[in-house]
N, C-alpha and C. Protein backbone atom coordinates (compact mmCIF):
# COMPACT_ATOMS: atom_id res chain seq x y z
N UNK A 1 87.91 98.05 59.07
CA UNK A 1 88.80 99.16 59.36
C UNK A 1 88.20 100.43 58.76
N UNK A 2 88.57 101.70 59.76
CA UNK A 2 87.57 102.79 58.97
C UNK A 2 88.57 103.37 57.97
N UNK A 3 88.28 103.88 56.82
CA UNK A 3 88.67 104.40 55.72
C UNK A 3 89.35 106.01 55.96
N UNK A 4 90.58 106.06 56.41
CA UNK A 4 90.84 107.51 56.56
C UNK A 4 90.95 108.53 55.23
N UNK A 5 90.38 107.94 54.36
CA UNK A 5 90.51 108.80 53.20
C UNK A 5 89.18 109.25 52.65
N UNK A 6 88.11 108.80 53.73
CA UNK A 6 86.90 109.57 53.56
C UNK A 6 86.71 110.61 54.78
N UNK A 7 85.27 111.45 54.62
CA UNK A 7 85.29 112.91 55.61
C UNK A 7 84.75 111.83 56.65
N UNK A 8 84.15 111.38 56.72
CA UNK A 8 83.68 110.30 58.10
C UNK A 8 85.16 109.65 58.87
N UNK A 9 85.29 108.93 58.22
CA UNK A 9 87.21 108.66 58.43
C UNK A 9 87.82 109.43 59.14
N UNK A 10 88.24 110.23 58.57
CA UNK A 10 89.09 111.99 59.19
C UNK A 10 87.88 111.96 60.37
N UNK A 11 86.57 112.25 60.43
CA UNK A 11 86.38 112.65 62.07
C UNK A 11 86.52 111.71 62.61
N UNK A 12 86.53 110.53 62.47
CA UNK A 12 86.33 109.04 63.53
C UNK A 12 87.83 109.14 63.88
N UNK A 13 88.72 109.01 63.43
CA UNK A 13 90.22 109.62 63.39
C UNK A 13 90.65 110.56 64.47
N UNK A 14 89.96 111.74 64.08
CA UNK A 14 90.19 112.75 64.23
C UNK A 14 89.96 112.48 66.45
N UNK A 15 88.84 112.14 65.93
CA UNK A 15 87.72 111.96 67.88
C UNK A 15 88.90 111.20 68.41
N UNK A 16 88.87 109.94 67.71
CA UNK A 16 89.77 109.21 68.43
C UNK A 16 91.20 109.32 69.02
N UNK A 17 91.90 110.02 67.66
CA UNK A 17 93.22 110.65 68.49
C UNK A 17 93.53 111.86 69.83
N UNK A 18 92.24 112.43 69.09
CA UNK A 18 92.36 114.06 70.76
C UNK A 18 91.63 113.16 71.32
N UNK A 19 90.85 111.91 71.77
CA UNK A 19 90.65 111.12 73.11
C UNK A 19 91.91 110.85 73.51
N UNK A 20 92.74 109.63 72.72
CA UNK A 20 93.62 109.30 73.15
C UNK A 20 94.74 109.96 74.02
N UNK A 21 94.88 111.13 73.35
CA UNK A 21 96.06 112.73 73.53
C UNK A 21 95.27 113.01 74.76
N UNK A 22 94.46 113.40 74.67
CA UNK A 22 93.39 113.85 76.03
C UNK A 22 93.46 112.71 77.26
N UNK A 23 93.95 111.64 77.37
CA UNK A 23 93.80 110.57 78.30
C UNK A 23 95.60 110.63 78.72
N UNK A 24 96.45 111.08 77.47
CA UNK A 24 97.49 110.81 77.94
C UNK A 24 97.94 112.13 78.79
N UNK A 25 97.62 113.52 77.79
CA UNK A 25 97.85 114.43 78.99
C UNK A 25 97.18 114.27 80.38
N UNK A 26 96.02 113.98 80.91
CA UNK A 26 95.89 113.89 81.75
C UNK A 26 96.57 112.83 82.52
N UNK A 27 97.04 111.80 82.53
CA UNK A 27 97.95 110.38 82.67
C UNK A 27 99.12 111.25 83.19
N UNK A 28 99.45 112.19 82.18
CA UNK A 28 100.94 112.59 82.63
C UNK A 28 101.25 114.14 83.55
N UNK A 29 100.08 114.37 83.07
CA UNK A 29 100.00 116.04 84.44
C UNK A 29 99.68 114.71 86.17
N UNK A 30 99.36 113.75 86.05
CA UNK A 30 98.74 113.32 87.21
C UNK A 30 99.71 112.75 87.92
N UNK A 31 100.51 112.17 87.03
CA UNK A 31 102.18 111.58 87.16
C UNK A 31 103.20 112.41 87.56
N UNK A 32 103.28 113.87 86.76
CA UNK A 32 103.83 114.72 87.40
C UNK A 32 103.20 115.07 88.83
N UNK A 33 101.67 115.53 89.39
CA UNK A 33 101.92 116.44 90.36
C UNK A 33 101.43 115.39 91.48
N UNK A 34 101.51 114.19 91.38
CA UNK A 34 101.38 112.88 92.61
C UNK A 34 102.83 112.44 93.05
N UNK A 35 103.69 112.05 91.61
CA UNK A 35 104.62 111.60 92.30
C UNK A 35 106.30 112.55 92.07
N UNK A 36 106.53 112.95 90.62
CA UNK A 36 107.15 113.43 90.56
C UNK A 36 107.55 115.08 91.45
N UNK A 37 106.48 115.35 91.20
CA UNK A 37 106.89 116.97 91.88
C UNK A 37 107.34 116.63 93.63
N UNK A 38 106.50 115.81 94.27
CA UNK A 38 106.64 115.56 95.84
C UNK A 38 107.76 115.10 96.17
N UNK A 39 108.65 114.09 95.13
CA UNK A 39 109.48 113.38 95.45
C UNK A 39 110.54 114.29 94.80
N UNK A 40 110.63 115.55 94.00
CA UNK A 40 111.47 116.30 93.42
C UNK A 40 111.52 117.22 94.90
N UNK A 41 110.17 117.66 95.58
CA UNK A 41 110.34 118.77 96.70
C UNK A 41 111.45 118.27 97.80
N UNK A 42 110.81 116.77 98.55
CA UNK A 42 111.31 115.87 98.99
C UNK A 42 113.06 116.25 98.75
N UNK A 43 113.57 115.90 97.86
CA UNK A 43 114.68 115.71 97.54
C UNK A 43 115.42 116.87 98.00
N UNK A 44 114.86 118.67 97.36
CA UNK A 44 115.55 119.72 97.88
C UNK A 44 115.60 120.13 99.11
N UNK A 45 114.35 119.83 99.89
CA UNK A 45 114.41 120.62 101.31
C UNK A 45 115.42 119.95 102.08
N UNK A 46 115.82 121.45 102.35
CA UNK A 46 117.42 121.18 103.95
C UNK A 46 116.85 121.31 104.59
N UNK A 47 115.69 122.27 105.31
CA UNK A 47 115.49 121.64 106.47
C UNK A 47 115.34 120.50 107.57
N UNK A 48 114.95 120.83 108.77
CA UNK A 48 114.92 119.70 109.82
C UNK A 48 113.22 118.90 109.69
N UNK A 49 113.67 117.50 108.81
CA UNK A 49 112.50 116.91 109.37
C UNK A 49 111.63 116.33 110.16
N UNK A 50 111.11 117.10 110.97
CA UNK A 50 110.22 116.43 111.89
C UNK A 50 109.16 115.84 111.86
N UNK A 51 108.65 114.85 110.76
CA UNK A 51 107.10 114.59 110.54
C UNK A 51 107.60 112.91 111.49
N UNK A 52 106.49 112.91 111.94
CA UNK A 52 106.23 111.43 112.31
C UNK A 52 105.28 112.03 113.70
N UNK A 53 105.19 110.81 114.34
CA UNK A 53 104.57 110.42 115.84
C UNK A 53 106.07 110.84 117.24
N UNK A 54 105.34 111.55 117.99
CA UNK A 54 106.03 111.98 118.89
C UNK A 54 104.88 111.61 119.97
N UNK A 55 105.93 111.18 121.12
CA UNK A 55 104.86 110.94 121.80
C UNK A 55 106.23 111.35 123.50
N UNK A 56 105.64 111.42 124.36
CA UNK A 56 105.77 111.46 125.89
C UNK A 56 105.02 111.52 126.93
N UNK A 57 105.77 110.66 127.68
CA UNK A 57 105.15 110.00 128.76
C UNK A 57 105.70 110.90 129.99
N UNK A 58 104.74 111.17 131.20
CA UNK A 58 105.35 111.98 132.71
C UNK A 58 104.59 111.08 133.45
N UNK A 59 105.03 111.60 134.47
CA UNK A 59 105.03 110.69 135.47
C UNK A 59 105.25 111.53 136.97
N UNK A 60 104.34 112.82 136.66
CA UNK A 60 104.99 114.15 137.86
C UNK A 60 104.85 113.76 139.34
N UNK A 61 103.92 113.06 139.98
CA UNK A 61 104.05 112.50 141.12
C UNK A 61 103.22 111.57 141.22
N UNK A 62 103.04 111.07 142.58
CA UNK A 62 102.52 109.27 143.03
C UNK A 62 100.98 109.48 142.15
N UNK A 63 100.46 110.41 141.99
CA UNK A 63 98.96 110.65 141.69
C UNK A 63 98.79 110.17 140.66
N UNK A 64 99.23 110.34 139.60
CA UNK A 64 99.04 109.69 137.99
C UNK A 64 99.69 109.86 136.84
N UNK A 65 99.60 108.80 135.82
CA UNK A 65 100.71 109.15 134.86
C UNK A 65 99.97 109.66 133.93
N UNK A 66 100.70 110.16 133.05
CA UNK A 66 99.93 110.51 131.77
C UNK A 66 100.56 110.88 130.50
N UNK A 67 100.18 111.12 129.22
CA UNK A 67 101.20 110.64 127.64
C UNK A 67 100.60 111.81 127.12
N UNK A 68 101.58 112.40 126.22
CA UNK A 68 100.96 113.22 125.38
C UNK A 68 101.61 112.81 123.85
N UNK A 69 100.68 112.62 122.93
CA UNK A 69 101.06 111.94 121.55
C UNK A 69 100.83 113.38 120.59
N UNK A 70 101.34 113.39 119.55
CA UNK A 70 101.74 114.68 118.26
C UNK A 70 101.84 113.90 117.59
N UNK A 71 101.06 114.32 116.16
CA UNK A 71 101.53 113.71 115.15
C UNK A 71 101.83 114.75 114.01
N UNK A 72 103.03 114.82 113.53
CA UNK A 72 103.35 115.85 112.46
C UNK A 72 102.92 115.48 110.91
N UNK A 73 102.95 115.99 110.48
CA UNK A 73 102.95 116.02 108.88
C UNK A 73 103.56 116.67 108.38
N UNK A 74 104.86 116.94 107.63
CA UNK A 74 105.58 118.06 106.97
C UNK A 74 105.79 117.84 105.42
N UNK A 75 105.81 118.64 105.04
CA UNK A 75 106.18 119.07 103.48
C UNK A 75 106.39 120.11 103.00
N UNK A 76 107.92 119.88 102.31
CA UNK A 76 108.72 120.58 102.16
C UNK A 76 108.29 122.46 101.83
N UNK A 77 108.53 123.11 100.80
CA UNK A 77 108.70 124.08 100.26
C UNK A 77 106.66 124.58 100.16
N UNK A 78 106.07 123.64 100.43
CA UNK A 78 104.36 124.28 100.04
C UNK A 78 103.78 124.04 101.72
């Protein structure tokens, strides 16, 4: 075990805790802006959601049919 009551100690200490702190802020800014913030935006917008697959089919005369597919993506407030 390293000796925190020597100056070697204190830096081995020292490295090791701002790693640790340094792994967790990043852990938790990543947590916030993946899931929390999207699913916080998610939650406020009133608007009308339209994201998905839209698709239609015609059929204008004997000559041929034909489809037209959309695909949306929406999100909210950004």
């Amino acid at each position: 075990m390293i000796n925190p009551s020597t100056v070697s100690g204190v830096i081995i200490w020292g490295v090791v805790s701002g790693l640790v702190t340094s792994a967790l802020i990043l852990i938790f800014g990543l947590l916030m802006s993946k899931v929390v913030l999207p699913a916080y935006l998610a939650f406020i917008y009133k608007g009308v959601d339209l994201r998905g697959v839209w698709t239609e089919e015609r059929d204008p005369d004997a000559n041929g049919k034909f489809s037209i597919q959309l695909s949306l993506d929406q999100s909210g407030c950004r």
